[in-house]
C-alpha atoms as a PDB file:
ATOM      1  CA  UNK A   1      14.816 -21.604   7.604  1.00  0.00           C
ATOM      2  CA  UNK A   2      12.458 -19.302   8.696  1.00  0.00           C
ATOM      3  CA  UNK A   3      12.891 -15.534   9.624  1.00  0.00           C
ATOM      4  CA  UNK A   4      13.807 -14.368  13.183  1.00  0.00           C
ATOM      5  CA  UNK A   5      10.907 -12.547  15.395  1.00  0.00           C
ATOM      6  CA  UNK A   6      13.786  -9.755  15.458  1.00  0.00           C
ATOM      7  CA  UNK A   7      14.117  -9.904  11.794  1.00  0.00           C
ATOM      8  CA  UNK A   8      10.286  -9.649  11.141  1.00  0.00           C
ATOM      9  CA  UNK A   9      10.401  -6.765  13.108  1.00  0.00           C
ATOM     10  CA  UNK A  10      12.833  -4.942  11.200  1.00  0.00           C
ATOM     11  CA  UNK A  11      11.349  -5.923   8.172  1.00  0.00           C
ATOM     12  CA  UNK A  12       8.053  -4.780   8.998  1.00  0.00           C
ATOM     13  CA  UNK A  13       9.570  -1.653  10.335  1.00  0.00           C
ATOM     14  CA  UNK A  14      11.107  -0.717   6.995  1.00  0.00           C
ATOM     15  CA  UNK A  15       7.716  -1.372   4.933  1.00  0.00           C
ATOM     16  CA  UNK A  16       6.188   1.548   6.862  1.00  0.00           C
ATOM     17  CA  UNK A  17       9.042   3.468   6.592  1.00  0.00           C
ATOM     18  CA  UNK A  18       8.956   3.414   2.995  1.00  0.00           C
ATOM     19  CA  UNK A  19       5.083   3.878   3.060  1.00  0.00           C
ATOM     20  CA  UNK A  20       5.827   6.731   5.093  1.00  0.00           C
ATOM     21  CA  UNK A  21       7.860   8.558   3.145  1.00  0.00           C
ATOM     22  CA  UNK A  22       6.051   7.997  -0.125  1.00  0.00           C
ATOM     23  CA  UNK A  23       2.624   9.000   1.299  1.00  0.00           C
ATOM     24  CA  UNK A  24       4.274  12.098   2.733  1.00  0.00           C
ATOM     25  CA  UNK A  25       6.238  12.619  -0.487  1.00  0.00           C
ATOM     26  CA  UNK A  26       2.633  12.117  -3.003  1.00  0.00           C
ATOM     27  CA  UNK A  27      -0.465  10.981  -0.801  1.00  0.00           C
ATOM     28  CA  UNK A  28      -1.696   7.797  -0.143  1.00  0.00           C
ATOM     29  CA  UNK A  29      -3.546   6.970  -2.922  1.00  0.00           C
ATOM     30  CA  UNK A  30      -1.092   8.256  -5.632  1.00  0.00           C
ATOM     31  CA  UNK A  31       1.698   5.147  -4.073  1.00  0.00           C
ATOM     32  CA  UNK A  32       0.486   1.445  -5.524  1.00  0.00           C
ATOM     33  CA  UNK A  33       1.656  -1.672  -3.708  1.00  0.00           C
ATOM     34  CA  UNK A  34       4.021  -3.030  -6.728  1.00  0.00           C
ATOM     35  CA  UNK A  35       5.799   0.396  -5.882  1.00  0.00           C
ATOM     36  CA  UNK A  36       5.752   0.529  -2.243  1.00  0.00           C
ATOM     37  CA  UNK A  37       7.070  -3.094  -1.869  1.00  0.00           C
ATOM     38  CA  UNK A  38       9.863  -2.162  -4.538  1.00  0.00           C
ATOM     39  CA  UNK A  39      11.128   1.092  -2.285  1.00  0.00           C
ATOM     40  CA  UNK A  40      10.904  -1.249   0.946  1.00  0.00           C
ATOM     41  CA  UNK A  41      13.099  -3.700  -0.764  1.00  0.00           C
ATOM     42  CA  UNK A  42      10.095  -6.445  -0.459  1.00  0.00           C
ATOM     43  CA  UNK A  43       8.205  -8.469  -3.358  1.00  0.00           C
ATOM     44  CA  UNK A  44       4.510  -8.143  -2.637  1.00  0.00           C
ATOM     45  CA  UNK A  45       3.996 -11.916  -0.826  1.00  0.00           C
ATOM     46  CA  UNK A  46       6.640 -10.498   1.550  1.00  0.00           C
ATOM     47  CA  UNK A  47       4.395  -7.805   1.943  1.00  0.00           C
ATOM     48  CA  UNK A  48       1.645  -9.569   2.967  1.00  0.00           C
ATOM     49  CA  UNK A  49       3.785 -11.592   6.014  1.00  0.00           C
ATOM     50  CA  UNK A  50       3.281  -8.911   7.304  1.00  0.00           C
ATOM     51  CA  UNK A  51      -0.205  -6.977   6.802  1.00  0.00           C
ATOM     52  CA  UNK A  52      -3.167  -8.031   5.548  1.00  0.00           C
ATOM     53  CA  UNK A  53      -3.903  -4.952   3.248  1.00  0.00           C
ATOM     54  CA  UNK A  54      -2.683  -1.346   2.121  1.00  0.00           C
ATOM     55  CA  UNK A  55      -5.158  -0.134   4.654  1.00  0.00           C
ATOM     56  CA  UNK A  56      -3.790  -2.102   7.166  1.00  0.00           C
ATOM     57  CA  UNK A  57      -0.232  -0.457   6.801  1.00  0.00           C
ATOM     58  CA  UNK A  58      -1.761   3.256   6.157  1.00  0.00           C
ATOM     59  CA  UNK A  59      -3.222   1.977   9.518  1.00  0.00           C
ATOM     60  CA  UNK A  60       0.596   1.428  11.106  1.00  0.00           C
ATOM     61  CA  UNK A  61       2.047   4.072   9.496  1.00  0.00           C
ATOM     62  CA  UNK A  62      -0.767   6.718  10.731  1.00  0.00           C
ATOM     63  CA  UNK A  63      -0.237   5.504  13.671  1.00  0.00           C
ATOM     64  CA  UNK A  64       3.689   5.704  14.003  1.00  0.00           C
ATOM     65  CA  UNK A  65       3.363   9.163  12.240  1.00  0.00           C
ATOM     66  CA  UNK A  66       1.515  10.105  15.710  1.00  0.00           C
ATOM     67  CA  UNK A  67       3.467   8.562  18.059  1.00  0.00           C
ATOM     68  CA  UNK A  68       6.874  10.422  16.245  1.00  0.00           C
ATOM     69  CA  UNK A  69       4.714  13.192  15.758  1.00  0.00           C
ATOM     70  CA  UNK A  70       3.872  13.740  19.661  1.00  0.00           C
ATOM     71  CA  UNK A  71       7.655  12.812  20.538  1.00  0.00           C
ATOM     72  CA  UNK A  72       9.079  15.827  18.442  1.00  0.00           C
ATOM     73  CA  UNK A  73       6.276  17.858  20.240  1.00  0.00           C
ATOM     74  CA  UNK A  74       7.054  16.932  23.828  1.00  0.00           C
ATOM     75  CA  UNK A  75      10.710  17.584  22.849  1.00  0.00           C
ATOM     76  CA  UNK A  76      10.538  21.019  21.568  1.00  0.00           C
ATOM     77  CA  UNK A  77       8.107  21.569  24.773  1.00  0.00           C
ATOM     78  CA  UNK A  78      10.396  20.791  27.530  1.00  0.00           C
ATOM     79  CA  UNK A  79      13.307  22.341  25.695  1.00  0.00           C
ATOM     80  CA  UNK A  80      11.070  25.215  25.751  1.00  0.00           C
ATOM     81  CA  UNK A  81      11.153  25.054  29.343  1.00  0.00           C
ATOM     82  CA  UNK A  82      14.667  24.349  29.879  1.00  0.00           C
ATOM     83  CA  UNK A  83      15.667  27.863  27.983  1.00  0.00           C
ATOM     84  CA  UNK A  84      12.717  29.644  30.151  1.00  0.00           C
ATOM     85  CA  UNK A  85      10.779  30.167  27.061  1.00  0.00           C
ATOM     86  CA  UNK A  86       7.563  30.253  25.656  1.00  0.00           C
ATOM     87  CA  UNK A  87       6.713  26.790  24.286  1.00  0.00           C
ATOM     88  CA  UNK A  88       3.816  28.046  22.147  1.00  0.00           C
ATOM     89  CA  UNK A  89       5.303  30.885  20.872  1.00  0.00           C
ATOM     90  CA  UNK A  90       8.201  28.642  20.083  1.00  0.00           C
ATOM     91  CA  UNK A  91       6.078  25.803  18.285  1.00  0.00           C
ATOM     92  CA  UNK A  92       4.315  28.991  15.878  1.00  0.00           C
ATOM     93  CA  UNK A  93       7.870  30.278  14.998  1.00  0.00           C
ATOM     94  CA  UNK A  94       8.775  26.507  14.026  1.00  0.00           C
ATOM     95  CA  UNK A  95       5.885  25.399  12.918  1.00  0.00           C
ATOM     96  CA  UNK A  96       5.273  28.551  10.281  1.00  0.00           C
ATOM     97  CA  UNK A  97       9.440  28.679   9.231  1.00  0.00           C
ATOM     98  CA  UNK A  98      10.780  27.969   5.745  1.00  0.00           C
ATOM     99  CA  UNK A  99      12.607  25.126   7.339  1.00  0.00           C
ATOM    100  CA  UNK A 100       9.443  23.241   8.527  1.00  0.00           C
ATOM    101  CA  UNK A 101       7.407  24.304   5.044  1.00  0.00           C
ATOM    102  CA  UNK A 102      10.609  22.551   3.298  1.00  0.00           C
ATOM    103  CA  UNK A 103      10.053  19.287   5.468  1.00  0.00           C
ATOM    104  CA  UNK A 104       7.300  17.818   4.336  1.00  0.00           C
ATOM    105  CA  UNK A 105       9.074  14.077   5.253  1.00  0.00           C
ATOM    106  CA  UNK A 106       9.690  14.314   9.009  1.00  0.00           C
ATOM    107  CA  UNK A 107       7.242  17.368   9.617  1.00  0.00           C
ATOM    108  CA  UNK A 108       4.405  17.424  11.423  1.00  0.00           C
ATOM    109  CA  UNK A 109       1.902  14.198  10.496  1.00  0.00           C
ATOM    110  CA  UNK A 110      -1.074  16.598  11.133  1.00  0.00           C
ATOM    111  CA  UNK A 111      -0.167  18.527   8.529  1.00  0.00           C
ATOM    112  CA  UNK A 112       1.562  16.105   6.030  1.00  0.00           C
ATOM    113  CA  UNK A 113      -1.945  13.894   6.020  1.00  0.00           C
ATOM    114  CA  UNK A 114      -4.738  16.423   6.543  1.00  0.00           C
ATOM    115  CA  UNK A 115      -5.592  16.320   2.633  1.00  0.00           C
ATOM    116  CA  UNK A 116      -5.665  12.184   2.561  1.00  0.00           C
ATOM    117  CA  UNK A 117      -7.237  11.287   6.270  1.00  0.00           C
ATOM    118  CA  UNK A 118     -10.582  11.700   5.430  1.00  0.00           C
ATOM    119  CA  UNK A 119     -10.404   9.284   2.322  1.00  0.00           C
ATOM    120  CA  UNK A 120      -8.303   6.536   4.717  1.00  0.00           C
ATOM    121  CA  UNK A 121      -9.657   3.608   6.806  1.00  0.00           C
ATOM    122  CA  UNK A 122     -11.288   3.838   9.225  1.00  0.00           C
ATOM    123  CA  UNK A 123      -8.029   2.863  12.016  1.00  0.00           C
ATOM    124  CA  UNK A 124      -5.878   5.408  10.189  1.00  0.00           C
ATOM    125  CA  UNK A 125      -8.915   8.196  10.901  1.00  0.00           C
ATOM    126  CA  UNK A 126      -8.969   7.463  14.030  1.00  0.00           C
ATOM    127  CA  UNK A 127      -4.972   7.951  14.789  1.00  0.00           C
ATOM    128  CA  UNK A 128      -5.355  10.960  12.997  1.00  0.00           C
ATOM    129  CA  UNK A 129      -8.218  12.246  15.145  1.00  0.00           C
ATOM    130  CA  UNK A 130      -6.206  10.470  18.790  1.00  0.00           C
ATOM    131  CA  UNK A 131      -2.977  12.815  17.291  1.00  0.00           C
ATOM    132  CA  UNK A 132      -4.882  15.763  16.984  1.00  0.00           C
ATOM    133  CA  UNK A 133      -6.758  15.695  20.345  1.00  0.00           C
ATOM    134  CA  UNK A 134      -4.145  14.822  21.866  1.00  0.00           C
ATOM    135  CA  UNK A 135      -2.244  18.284  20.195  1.00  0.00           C
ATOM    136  CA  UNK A 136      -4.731  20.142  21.243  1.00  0.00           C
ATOM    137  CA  UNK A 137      -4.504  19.269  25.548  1.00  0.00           C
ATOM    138  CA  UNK A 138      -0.989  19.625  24.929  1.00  0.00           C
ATOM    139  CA  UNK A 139      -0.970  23.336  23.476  1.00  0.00           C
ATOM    140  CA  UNK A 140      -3.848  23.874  26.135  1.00  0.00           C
ATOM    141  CA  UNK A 141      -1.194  22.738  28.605  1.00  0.00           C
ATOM    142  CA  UNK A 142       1.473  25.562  27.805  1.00  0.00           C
ATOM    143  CA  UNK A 143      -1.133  28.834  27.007  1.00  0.00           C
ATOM    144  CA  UNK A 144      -1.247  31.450  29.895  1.00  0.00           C
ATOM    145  CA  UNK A 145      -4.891  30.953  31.591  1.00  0.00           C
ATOM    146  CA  UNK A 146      -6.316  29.659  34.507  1.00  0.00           C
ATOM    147  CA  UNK A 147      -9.709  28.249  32.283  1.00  0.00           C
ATOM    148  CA  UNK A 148      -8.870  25.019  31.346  1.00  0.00           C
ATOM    149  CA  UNK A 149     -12.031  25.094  28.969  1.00  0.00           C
ATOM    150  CA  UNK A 150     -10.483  28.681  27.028  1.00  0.00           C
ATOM    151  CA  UNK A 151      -6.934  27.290  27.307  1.00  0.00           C
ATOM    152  CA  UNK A 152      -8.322  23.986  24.822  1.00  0.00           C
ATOM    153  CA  UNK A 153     -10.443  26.588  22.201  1.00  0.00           C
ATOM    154  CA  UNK A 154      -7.189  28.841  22.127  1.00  0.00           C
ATOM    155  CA  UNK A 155      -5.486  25.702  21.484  1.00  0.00           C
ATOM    156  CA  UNK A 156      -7.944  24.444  18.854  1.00  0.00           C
ATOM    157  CA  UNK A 157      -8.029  27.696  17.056  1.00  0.00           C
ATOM    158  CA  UNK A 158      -4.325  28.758  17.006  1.00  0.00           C
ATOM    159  CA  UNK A 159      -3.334  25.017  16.045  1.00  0.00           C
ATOM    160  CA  UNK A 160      -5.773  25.225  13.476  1.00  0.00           C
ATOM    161  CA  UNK A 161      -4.718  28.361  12.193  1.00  0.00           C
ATOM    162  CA  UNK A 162      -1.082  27.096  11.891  1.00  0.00           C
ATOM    163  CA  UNK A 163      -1.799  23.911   9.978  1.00  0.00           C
ATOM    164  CA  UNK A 164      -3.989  25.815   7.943  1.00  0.00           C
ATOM    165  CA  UNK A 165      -1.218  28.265   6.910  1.00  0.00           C
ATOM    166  CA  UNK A 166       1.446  25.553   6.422  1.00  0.00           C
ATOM    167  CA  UNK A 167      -0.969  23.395   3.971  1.00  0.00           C
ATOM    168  CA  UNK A 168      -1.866  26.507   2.369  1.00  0.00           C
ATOM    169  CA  UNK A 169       2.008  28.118   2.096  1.00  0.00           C
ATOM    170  CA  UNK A 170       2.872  24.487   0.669  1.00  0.00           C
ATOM    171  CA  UNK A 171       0.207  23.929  -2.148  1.00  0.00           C
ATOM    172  CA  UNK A 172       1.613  27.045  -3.543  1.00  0.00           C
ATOM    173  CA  UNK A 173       5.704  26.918  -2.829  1.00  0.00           C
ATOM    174  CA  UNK A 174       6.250  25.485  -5.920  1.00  0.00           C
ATOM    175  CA  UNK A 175       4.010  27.956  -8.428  1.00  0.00           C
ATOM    176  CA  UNK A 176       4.726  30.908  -6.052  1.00  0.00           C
ATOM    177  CA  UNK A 177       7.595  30.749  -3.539  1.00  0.00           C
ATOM    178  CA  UNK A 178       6.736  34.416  -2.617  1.00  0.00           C
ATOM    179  CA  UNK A 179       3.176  33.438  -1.819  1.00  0.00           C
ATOM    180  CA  UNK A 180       4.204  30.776   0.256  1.00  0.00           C
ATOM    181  CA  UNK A 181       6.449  32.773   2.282  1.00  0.00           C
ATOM    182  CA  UNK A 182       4.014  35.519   2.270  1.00  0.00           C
ATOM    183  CA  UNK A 183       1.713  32.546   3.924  1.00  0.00           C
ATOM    184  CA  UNK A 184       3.538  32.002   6.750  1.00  0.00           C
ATOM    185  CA  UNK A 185       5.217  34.988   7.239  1.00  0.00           C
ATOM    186  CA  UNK A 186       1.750  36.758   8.217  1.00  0.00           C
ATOM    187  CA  UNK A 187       0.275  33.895   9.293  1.00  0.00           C
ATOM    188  CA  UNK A 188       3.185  33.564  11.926  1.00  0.00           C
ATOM    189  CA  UNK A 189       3.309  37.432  12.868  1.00  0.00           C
ATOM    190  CA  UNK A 190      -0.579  37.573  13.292  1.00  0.00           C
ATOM    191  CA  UNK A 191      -0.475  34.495  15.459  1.00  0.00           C
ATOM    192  CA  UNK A 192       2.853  35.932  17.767  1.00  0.00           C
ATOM    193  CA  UNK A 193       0.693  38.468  18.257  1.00  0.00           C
ATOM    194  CA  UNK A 194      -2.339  36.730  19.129  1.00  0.00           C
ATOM    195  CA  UNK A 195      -0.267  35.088  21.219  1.00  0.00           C
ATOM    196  CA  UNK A 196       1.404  37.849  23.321  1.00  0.00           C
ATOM    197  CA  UNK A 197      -2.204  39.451  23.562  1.00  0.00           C
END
């Protein structure tokens, strides 16, 4: 008897939830199929039921990383708004926190794949690329301005800034935890205040 469409589902949603967390955890290329089928409870024939290569799930799971990543980012924007806030001054003070440097598996996709994107497929570039654009309008969308065109290089630069600091502040935490924090401490105050200027 074969396998229900609902069941295929759920199966194929728990391969690229195990991918997900072991690229997060040690990159794409460190995590071989034999192990990736183990942690998704799969043998590798059941893997391929239900994609035709690694690439095709770094494909799926680049492109659910996106999707969950611009959810959490819509969220903590209208929230924002609901406690008359500032919703980019917000997103710097989460994005650059110890709590967000410590998540590295449900943190921001931007940040947890900008060291393996450019060696990925082609499909899992191009999620990456869709994810970040569409980051960008969305920060241009909250920043004080009339100038649609500054409002998106404000955007561009301050996002870049923060992912820059975050990668940075976690490629040390481990050899120097007061570097890290040092990282995004400053990073964070100089960009508050870029902010507020």
């Amino acid at each position: 008897m074969g396998v229900s469409k609902q069941q295929a589902i759920e199966n194929k949603r728990a391969i690229v939830d195990a991918a997900e967390k072991l690229f997060r955890e040690r990159g794409v290329a460190a995590v071989g199929l034999a192990e990736l089928t183990k942690a998704a409870g799969f043998t590798q024939g059941g893997f391929y039921n239900h994609f035709k290569s690694k690439d095709a799930l770094v494909a799926a799971v680049m492109e659910k990383a996106m999707e969950d990543g611009a959810a959490d980012l819509i969220a903590g924007i209208q929230a924002s708004k609901a406690d008359a806030a500032d919703p980019m001054k917000r997103h710097v003070e989460w994005y650059l926190s110890p709590e967000h440097l410590a998540d590295i598996e449900k943190g921001c996709p931007l940040t947890a794949y900008a060291g393996d994107v450019r060696r990925l497929g082609k499909e899992a570039r191009q999620s990456y690329a869709h994810g970040l654009t569409w980051n960008f309008d969305q920060l241009a969308n909250v920043i004080d301005g009339e100038n649609q065109q500054e409002k998106r290089k404000k955007a561009v630069a301050l996002f870049s800034q923060m992912v820059g600091a975050l990668v940075l502040s976690r490629a040390v935490a481990e050899a120097d935890a007061s570097l890290a924090d040092e990282i995004l401490k400053d990073a964070r105050q100089q960009l508050l205040q870029a902010i507020g200027e």
